[in-house]
Protein backbone atom coordinates (compact mmCIF):
# COMPACT_ATOMS: atom_id res chain seq x y z
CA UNK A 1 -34.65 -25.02 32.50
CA UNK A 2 -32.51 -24.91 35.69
CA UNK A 3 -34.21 -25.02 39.05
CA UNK A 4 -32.09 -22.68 41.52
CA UNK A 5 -31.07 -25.75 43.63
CA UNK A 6 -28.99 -26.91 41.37
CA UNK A 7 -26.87 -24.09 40.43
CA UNK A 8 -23.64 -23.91 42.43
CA UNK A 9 -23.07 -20.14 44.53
CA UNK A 10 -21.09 -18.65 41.84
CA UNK A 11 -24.12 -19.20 39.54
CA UNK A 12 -26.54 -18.39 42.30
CA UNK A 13 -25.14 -14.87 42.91
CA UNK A 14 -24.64 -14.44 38.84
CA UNK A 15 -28.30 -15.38 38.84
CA UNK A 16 -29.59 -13.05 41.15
CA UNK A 17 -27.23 -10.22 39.84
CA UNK A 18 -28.78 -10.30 36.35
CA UNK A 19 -31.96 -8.75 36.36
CA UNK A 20 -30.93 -6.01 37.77
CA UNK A 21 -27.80 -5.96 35.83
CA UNK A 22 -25.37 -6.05 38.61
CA UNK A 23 -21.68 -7.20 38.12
CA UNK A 24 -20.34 -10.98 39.80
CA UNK A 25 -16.73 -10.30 40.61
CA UNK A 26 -15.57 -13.84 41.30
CA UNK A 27 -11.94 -12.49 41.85
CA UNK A 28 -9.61 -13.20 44.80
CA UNK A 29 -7.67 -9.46 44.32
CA UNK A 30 -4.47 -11.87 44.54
CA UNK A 31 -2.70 -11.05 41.23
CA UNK A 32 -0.95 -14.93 41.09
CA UNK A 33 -4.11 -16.32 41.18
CA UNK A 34 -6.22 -14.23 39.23
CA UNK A 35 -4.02 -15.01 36.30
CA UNK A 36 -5.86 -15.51 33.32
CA UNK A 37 -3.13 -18.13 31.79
CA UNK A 38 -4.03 -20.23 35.37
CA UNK A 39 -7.92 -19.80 34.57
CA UNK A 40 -8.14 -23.87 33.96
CA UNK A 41 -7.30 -24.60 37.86
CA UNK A 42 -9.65 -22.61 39.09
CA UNK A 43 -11.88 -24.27 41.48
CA UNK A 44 -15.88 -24.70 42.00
CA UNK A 45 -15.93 -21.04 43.65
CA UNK A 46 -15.04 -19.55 40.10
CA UNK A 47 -16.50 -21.98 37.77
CA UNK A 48 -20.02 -20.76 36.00
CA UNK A 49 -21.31 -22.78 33.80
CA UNK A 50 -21.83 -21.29 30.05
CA UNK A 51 -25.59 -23.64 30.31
CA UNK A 52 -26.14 -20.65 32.92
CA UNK A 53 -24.94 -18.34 30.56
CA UNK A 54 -26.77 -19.34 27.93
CA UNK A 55 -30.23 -19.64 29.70
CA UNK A 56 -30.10 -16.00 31.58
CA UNK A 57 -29.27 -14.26 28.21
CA UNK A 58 -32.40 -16.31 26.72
CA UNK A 59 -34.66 -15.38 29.25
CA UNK A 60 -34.44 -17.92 32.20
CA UNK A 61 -34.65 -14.85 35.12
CA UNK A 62 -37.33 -12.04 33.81
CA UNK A 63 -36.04 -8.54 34.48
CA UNK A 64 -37.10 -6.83 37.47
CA UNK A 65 -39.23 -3.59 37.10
CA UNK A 66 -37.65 -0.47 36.77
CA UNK A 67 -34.10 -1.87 35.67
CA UNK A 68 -31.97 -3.03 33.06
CA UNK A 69 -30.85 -6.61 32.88
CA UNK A 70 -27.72 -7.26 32.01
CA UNK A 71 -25.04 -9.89 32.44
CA UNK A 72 -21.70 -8.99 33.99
CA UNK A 73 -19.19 -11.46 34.99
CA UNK A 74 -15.97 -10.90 36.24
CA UNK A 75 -12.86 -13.84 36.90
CA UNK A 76 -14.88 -16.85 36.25
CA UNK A 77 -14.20 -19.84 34.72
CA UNK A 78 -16.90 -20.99 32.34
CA UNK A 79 -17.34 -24.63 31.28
CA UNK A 80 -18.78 -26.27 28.33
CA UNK A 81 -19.46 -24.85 24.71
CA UNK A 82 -20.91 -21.46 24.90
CA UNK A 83 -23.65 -22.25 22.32
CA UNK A 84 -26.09 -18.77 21.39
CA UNK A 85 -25.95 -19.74 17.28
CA UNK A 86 -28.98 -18.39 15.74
CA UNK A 87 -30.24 -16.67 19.45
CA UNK A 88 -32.26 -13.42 19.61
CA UNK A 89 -30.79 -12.25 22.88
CA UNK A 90 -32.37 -8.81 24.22
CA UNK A 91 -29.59 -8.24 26.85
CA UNK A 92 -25.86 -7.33 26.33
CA UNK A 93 -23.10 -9.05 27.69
CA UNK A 94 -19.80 -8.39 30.01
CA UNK A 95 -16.84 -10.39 30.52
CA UNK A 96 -13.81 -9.42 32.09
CA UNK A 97 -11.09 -11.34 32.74
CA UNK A 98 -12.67 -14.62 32.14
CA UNK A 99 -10.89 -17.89 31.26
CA UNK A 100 -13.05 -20.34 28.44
CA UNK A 101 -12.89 -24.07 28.32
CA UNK A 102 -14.85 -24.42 24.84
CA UNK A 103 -15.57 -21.83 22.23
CA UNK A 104 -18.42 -19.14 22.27
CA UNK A 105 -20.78 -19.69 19.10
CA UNK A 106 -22.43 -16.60 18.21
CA UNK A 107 -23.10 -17.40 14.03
CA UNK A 108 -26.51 -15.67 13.43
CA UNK A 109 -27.82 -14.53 16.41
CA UNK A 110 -28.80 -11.13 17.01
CA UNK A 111 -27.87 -9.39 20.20
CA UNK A 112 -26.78 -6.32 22.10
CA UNK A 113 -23.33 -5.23 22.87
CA UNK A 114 -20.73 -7.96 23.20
CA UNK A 115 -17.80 -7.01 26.17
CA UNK A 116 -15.39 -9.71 26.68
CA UNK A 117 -11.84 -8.28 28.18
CA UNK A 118 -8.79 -9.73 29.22
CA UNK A 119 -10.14 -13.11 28.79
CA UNK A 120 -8.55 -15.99 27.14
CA UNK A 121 -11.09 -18.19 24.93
CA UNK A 122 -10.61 -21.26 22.29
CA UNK A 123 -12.27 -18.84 19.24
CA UNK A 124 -15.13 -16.83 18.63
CA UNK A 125 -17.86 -18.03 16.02
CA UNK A 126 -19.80 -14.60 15.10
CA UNK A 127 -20.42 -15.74 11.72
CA UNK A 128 -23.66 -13.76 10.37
CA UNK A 129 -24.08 -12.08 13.50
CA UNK A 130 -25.81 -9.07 13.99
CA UNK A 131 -24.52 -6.57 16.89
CA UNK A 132 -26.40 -3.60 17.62
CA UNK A 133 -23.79 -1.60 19.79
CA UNK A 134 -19.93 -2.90 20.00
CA UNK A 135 -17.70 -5.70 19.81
CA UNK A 136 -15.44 -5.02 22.47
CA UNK A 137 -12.19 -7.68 22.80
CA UNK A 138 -9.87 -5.97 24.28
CA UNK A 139 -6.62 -7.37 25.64
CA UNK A 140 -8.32 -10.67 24.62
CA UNK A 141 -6.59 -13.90 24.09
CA UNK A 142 -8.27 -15.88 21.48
CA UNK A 143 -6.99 -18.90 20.55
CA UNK A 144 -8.29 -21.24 16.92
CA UNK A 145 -9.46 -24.37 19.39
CA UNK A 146 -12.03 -26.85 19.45
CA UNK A 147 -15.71 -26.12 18.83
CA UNK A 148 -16.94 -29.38 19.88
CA UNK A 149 -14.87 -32.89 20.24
CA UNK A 150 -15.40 -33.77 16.76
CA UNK A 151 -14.95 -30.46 15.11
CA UNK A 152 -11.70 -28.52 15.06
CA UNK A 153 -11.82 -24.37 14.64
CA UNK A 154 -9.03 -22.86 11.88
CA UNK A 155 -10.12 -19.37 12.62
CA UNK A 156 -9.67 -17.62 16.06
CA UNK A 157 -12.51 -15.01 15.09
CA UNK A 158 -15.03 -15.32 12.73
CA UNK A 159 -17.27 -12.39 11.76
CA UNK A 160 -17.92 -13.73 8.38
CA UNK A 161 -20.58 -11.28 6.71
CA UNK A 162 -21.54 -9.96 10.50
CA UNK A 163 -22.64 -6.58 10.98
CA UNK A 164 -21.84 -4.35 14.21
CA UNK A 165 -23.52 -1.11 14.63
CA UNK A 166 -20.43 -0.05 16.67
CA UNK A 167 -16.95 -0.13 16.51
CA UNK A 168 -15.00 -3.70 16.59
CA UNK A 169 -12.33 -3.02 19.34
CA UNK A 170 -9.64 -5.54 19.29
CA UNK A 171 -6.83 -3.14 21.39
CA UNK A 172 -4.32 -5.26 23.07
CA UNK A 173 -5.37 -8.86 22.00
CA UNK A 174 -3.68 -11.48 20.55
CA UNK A 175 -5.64 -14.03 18.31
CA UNK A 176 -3.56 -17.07 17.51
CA UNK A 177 -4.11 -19.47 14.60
CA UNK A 178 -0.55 -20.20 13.35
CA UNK A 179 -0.79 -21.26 9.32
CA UNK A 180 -4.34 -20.55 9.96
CA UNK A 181 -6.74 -17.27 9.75
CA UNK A 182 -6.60 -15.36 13.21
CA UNK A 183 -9.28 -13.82 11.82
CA UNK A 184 -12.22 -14.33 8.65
CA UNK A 185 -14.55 -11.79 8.67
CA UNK A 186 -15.15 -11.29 4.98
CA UNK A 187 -17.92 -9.21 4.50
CA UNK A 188 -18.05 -7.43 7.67
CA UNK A 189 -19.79 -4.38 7.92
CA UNK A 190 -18.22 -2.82 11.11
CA UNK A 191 -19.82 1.06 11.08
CA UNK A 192 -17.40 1.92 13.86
CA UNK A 193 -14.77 0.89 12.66
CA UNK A 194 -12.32 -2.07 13.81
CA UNK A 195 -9.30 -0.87 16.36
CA UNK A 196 -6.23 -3.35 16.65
CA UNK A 197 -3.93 -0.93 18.50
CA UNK A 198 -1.85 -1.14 21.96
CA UNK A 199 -0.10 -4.02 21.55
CA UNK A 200 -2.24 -6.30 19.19
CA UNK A 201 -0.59 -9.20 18.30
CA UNK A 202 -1.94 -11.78 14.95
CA UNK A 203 -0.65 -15.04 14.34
CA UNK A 204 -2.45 -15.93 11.48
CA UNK A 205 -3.63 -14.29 8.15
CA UNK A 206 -6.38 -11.67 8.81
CA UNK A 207 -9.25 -11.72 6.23
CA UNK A 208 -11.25 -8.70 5.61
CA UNK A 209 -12.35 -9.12 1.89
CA UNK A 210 -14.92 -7.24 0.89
CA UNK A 211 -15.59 -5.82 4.35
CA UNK A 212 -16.96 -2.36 5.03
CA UNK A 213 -15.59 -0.08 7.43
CA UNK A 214 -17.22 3.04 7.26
CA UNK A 215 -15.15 4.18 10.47
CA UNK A 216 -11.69 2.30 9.02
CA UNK A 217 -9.14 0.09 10.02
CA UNK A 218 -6.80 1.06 12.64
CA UNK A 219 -3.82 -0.65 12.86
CA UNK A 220 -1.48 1.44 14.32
CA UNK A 221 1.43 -0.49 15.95
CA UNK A 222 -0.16 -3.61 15.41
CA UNK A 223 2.21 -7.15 15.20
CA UNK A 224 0.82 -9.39 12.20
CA UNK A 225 3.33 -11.64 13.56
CA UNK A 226 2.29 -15.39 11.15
CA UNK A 227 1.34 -15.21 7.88
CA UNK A 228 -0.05 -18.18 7.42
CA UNK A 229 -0.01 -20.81 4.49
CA UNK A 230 -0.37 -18.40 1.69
CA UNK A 231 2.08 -16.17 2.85
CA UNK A 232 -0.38 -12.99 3.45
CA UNK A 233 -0.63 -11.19 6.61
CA UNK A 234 -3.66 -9.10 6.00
CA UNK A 235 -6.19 -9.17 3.34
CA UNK A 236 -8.42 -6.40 2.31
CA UNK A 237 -9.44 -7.42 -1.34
CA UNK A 238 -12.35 -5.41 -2.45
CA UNK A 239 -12.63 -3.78 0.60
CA UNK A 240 -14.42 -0.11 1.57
CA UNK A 241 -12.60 1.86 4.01
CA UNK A 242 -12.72 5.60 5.40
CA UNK A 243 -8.90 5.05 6.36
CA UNK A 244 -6.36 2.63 6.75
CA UNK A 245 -3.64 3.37 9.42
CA UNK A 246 -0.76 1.09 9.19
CA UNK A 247 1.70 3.31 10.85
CA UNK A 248 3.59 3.25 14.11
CA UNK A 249 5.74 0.46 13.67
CA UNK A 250 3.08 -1.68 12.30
CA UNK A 251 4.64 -5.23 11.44
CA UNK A 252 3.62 -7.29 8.75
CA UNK A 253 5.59 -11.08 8.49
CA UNK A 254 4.06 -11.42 4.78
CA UNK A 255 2.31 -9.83 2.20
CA UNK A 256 -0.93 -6.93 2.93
CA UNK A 257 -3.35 -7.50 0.11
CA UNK A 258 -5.29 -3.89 -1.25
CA UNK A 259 -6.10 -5.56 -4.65
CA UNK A 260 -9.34 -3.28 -5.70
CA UNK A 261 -9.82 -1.56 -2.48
CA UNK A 262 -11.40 1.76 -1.88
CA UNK A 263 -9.78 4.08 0.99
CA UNK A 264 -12.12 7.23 0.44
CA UNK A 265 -9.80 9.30 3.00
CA UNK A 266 -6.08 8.38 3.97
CA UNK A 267 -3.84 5.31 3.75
CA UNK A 268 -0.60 5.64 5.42
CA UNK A 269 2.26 3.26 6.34
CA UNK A 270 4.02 6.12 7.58
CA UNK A 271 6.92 4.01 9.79
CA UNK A 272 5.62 0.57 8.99
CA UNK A 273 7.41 -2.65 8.47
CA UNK A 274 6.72 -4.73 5.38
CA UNK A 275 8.53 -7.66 5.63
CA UNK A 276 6.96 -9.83 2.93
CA UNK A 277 6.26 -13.67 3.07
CA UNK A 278 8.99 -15.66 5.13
CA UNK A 279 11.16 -16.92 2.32
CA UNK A 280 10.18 -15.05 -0.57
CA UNK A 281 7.72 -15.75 -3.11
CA UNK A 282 5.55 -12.99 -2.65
CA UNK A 283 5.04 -8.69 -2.59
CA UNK A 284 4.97 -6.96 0.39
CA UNK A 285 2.40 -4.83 -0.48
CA UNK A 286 -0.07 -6.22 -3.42
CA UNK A 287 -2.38 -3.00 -4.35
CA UNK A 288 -3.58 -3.43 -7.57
CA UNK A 289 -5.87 -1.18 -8.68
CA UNK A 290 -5.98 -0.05 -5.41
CA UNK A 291 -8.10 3.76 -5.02
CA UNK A 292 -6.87 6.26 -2.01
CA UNK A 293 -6.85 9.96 -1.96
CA UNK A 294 -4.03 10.43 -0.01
CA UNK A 295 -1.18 8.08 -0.02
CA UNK A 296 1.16 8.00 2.60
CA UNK A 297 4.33 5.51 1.96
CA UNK A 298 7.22 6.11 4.20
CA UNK A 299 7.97 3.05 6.12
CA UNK A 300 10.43 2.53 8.57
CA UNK A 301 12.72 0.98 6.11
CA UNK A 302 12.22 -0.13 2.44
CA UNK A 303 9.84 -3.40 2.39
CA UNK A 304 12.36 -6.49 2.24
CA UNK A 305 9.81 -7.45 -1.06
CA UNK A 306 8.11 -6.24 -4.16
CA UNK A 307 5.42 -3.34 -3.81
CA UNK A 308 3.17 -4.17 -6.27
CA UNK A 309 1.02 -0.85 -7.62
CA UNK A 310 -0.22 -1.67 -10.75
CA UNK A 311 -3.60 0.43 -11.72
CA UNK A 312 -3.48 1.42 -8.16
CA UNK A 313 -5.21 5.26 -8.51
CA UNK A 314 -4.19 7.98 -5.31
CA UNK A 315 -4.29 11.48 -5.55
CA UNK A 316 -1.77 12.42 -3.22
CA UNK A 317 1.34 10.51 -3.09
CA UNK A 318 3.68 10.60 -0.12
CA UNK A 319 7.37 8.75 -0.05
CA UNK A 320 10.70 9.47 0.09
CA UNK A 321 14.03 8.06 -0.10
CA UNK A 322 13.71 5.43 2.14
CA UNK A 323 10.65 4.29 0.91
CA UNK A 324 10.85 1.66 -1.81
CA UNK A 325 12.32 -1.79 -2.14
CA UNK A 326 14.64 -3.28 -4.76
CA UNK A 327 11.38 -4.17 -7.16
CA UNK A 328 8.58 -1.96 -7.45
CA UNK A 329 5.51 -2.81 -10.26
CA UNK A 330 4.26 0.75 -11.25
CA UNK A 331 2.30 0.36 -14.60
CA UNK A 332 -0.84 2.64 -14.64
CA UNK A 333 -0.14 3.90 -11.16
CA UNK A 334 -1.82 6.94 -11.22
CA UNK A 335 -1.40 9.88 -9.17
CA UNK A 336 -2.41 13.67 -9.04
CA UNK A 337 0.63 14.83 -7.26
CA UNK A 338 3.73 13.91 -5.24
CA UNK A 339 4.95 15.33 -2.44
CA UNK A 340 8.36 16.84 -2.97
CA UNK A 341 9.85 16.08 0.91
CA UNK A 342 12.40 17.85 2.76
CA UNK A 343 15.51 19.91 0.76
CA UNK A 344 17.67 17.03 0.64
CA UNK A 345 15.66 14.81 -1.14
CA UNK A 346 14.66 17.94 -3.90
CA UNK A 347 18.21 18.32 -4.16
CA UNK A 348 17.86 15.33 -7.11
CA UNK A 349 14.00 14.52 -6.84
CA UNK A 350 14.10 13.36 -10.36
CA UNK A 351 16.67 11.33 -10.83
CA UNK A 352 15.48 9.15 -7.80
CA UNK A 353 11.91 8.90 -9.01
CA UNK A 354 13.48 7.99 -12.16
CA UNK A 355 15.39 5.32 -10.44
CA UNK A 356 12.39 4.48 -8.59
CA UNK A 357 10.47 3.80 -12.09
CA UNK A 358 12.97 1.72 -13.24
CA UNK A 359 13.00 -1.04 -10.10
CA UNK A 360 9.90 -2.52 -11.88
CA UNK A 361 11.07 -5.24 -14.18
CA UNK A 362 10.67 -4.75 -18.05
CA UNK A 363 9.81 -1.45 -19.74
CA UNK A 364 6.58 0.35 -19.35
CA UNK A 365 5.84 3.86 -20.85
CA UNK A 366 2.75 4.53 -18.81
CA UNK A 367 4.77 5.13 -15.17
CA UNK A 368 7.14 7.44 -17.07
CA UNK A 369 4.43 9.84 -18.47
CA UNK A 370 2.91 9.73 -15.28
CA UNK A 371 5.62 11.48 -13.87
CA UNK A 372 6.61 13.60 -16.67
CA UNK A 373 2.71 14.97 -16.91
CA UNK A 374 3.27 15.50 -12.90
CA UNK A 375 6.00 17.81 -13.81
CA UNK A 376 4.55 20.08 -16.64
CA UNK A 377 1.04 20.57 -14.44
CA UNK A 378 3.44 21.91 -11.79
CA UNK A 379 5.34 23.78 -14.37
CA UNK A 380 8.61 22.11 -14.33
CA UNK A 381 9.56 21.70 -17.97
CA UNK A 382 12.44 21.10 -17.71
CA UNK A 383 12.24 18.25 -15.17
CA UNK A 384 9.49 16.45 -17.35
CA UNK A 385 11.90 16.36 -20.25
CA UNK A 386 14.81 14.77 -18.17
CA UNK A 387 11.94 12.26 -17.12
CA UNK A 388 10.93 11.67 -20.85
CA UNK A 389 14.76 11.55 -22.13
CA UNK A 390 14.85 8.75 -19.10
CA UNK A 391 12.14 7.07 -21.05
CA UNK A 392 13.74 6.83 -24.18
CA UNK A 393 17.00 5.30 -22.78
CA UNK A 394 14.62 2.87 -21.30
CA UNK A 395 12.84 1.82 -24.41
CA UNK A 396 16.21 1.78 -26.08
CA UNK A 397 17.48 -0.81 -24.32
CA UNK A 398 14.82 -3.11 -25.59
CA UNK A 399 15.73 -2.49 -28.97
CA UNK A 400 17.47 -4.21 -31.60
CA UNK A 401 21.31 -3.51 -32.07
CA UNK A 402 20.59 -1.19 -35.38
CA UNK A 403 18.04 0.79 -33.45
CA UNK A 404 20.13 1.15 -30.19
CA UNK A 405 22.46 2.34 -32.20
CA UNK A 406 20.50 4.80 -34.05
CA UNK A 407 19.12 5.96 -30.76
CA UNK A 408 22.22 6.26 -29.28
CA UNK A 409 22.91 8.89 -32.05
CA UNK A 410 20.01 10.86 -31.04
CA UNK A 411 20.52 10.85 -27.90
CA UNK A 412 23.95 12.25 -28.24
CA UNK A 413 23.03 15.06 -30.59
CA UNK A 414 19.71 16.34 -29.59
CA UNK A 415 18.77 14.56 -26.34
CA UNK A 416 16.10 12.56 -28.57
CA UNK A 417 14.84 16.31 -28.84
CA UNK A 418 14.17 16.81 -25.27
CA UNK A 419 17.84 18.81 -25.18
CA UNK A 420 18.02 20.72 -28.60
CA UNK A 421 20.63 22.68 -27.24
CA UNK A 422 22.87 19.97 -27.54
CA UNK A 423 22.20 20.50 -31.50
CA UNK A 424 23.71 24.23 -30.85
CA UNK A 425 26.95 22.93 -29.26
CA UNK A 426 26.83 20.29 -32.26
CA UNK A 427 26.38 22.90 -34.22
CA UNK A 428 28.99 25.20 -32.60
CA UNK A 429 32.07 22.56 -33.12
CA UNK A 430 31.22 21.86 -36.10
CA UNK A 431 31.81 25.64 -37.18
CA UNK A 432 34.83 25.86 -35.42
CA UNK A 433 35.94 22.32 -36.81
CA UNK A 434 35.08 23.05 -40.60
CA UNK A 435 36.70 26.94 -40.19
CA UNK A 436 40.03 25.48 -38.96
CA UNK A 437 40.53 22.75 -41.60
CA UNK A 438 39.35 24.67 -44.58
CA UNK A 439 41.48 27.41 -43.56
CA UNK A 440 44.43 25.70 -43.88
CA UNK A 441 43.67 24.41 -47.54
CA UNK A 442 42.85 26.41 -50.69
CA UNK A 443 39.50 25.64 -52.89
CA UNK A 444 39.12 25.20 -55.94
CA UNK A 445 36.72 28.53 -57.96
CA UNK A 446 33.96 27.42 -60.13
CA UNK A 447 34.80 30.56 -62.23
CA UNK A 448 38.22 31.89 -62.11
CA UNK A 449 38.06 35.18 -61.16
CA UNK A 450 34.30 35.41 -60.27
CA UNK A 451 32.87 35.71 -57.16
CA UNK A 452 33.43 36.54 -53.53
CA UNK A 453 36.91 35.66 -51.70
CA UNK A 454 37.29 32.60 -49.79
CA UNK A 455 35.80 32.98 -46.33
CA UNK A 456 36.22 29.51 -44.10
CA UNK A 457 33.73 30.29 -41.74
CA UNK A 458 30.99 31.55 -43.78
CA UNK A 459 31.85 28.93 -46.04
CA UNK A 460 31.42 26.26 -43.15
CA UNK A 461 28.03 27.82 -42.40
CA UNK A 462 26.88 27.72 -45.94
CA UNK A 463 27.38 24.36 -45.86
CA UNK A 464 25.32 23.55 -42.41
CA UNK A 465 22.87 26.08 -42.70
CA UNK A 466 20.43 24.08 -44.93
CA UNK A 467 17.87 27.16 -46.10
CA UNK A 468 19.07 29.85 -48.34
CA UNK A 469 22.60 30.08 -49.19
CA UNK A 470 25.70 32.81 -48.39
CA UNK A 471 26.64 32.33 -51.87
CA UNK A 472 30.00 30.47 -50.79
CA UNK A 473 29.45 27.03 -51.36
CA UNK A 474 28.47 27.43 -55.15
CA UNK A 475 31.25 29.98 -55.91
CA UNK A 476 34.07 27.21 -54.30
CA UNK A 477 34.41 23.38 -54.35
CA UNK A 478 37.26 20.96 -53.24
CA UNK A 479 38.48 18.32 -55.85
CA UNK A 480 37.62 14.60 -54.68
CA UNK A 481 39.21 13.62 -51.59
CA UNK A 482 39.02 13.85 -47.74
CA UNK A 483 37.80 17.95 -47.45
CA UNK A 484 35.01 17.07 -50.32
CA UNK A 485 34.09 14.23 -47.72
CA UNK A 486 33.59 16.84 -44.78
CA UNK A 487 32.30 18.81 -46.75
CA UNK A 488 29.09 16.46 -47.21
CA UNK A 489 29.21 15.39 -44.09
CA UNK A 490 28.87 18.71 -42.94
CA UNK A 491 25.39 19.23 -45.63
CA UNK A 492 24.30 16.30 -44.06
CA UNK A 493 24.61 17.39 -40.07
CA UNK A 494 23.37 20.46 -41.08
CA UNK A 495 19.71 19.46 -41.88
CA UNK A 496 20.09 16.83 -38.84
CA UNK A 497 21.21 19.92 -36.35
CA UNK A 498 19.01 22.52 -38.07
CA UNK A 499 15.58 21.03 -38.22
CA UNK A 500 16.58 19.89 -34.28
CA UNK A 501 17.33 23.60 -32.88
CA UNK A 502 13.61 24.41 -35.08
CA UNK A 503 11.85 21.77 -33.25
CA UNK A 504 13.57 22.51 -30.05
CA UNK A 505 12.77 26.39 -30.07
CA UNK A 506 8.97 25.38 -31.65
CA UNK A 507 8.36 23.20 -28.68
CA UNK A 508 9.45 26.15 -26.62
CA UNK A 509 7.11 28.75 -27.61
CA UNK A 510 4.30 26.20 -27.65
CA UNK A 511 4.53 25.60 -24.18
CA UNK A 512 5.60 29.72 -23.58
């Protein structure tokens, strides 16, 4: 316990201030040398130290009747380890503008609202902390330092499994740890929500896995500017979130992990960056199995690496043009709809979603009867058929040379039966091919004298029309040679073409 004698007159007034929950200014109002980056030459007249701290919040000066105690410091310079790990502290506390010379360990205490603005601090050890009001860190620096002599911090904030009541407001700061986390806060429960907007700068990989933010992540301009050894900026593995804003010109320098999380509302990257991991080796967006309802993907530019959507589940996809990079992973994406975007991109909306199918490496059915079952719920028929044809040329390619080459017949004559009317215009020159050449020959009569004239066309129908018969082809025949040949040939295309244009026009009234 201190005795008031020995506590220097920055700590006296900061003393005497706190039961009544008055605020200690120790500022000169001289911007040069109320610089926070200067804070380690300030002299006795500023310097508190965190002993003081750490005995008020405990208890050390009983509140007076009738007021609130609270402690609120402002432009002090606070020496030796902050140490409240495992507290029970009854009182919040205020810090503005304050400059740190050791860390501030907070894992598993239990206190009120936590203020500390425009300061600059070696890290921030909340690990298991309970908050009942906010975390408030605005325009914060926070810098992965040393806890003690012997022990050296990786993580510039650590709310590990920590719980705050309130919102987590990190507007402005900048948390440094480069190759390191700038934050680790898996587990969090922040029922606020957590705010990194005007300005907030990372250098480090953010860790929110498994975290719960009933009031979302807001991350709207926001500079992920380091992303650490393993190459990911932000990860949100298994994470709950009402929303998750990543627009504005939100920057990420490496991957943003979504692998199983749960958005209940919207996810947007509407004007976003992805840049992927420096060098490669990694997506720039990893949400597998991802869930959203609405689905907003229209970055600033196409990600400079893979989007990886695999099992990913959304019922209102966004995106455009613009919006995807050279490889995109899309097997069992699932979506309820897509939005079509402005007149230029409907112009051809389905050949660049087919095009934007096949950037994913390999062939995959699944993404291609996604769309196509997109397109008949919205009643374009026609569009879902292109898709489908788009899947067969697909799947052909990973065929054997006899099967590409039997495909490639289908596809010519009957659009693998997505175009039967490409079996009529088959159908049409072959007509007008058979009429002309066996009009310019004579047949030979089965029975001299018997029998209708010699017709070429309705002959050439008789011979393509596979059902019945116009009574041609068995009353005339051409002796062995190259008009027998076409003749067959023509037999032959006809049940091909025929049972086609039947399947076609079948399919047709089915869906009528």
């Amino acid at each position: 316990m201190f005795s008031y004698d020995e506590l220097t007159a920055a700590e006296r007034q900061l003393w005497d201030a706190f039961p009544e929950g008055r605020m200690v200014d120790l500022r000169t109002g001289r911007s040069g040398d109320d610089e926070i980056a200067g804070g380690g030459r300030w002299r006795a007249g500023r310097t508190v130290r965190a002993s003081v701290i750490v005995a008020l919040l405990l208890g050390a000066n009983t509140a007076q009747p009738g007021a609130v105690s609270c402690l609120r410091l402002a432009g002090a310079r606070i020496t030796g380890p902050l140490l409240l790990g495992g507290a029970q502290i009854a009182y919040a506390l205020s810090l503005d503008g304050c400059w740190f010379e050791e860390s501030l360990d907070l894992a598993g205490a239990s206190t009120q609202s936590l203020v500390i603005t425009g300061s600059r601090l070696p890290g921030l050890e909340a690990g298991m902390t309970r908050i009942e009001g906010r975390l408030d860190l605005r325009h914060s620096r926070l810098e992965a330092g040393s806890a003690t002599s012997l022990h050296r911090k990786v993580t510039a904030l650590s709310l590990i499994n920590a719980r705050v009541s309130g919102a987590v407001n990190l507007g402005g700061a900048e948390l440094t740890a480069p190759g390191e986390w700038a934050v680790s806060a898996g587990g969090l429960v922040a029922e606020g929500g957590v705010y990194c907007l005007d300005g907030f700068v990372a250098r480090g990989e953010i860790r929110l896995m498994g975290a719960q933010l009933p009031g979302g992540l807001h991350m709207r301009g926001a500079q992920l500017a380091d992303a650490g050894r393993r190459g990911v900026a932000l990860n949100l593995d298994s994470a709950t979130a009402s929303t998750l804003d990543f627009s504005g010109g939100f920057t990420a320098e490496g991957t943003v992990r979504l692998r199983g999380t749960r958005i209940s509302d919207n996810l947007t990257f509407d004007g976003a960056v992805l840049n992927g991991p420096p060098g490669g080796g990694g997506p720039a967006l990893a949400a597998l199995r991802m869930q959203a309802v609405d689905f907003g993907f229209t970055p600033a530019r196409p990600p400079s690496a893979p989007v990886d959507l695999r099992g990913a589940q959304v019922s209102y996809l966004h995106e455009g043009a613009g919006s995807w990079p050279d490889v995109v992973l899309l097997d069992g994406f699932v979506y309820g709809s897509v939005a079509d975007g402005g007149a230029d991109e409907r112009a051809d909306a389905v050949g660049r979603r087919v095009a934007w199918i096949r950037r994913g490496p390999g062939y995959y059915p699944q993404p291609y009867e996604q769309l196509a079952g997109w397109y008949r719920k919205s009643g374009h028929d026609g569009d879902a058929r292109r898709v489908l044809l788009a899947k067969q040329r697909h799947r052909r390619a990973t065929l054997s040379r006899p099967a590409r080459i039997g495909g490639q017949l289908l596809d010519a004559t009957v659009g693998y039966g997505y175009r039967p009317w490409l079996a009529g215009v088959w159908l049409l020159a072959l007509t007008l091919l058979g009429t002309v050449v066996f009009g310019t020959h004579s047949p030979t009569p089965a029975k001299r004298g018997e029998g209708a004239p010699f017709q070429p066309l309705v002959y050439t129908l008789d011979l393509l029309i596979p059902i019945g018969g116009l009574g041609q082809r068995t009353a005339w025949y051409w002796p062995e040679g190259g008009l027998q040949g076409l003749a067959y040939a023509l037999i032959a295309c006809g049940w091909v073409l025929t049972t086609a244009v039947i399947a076609g026009v079948t399919r047709t009234l089915q869906k009528g």
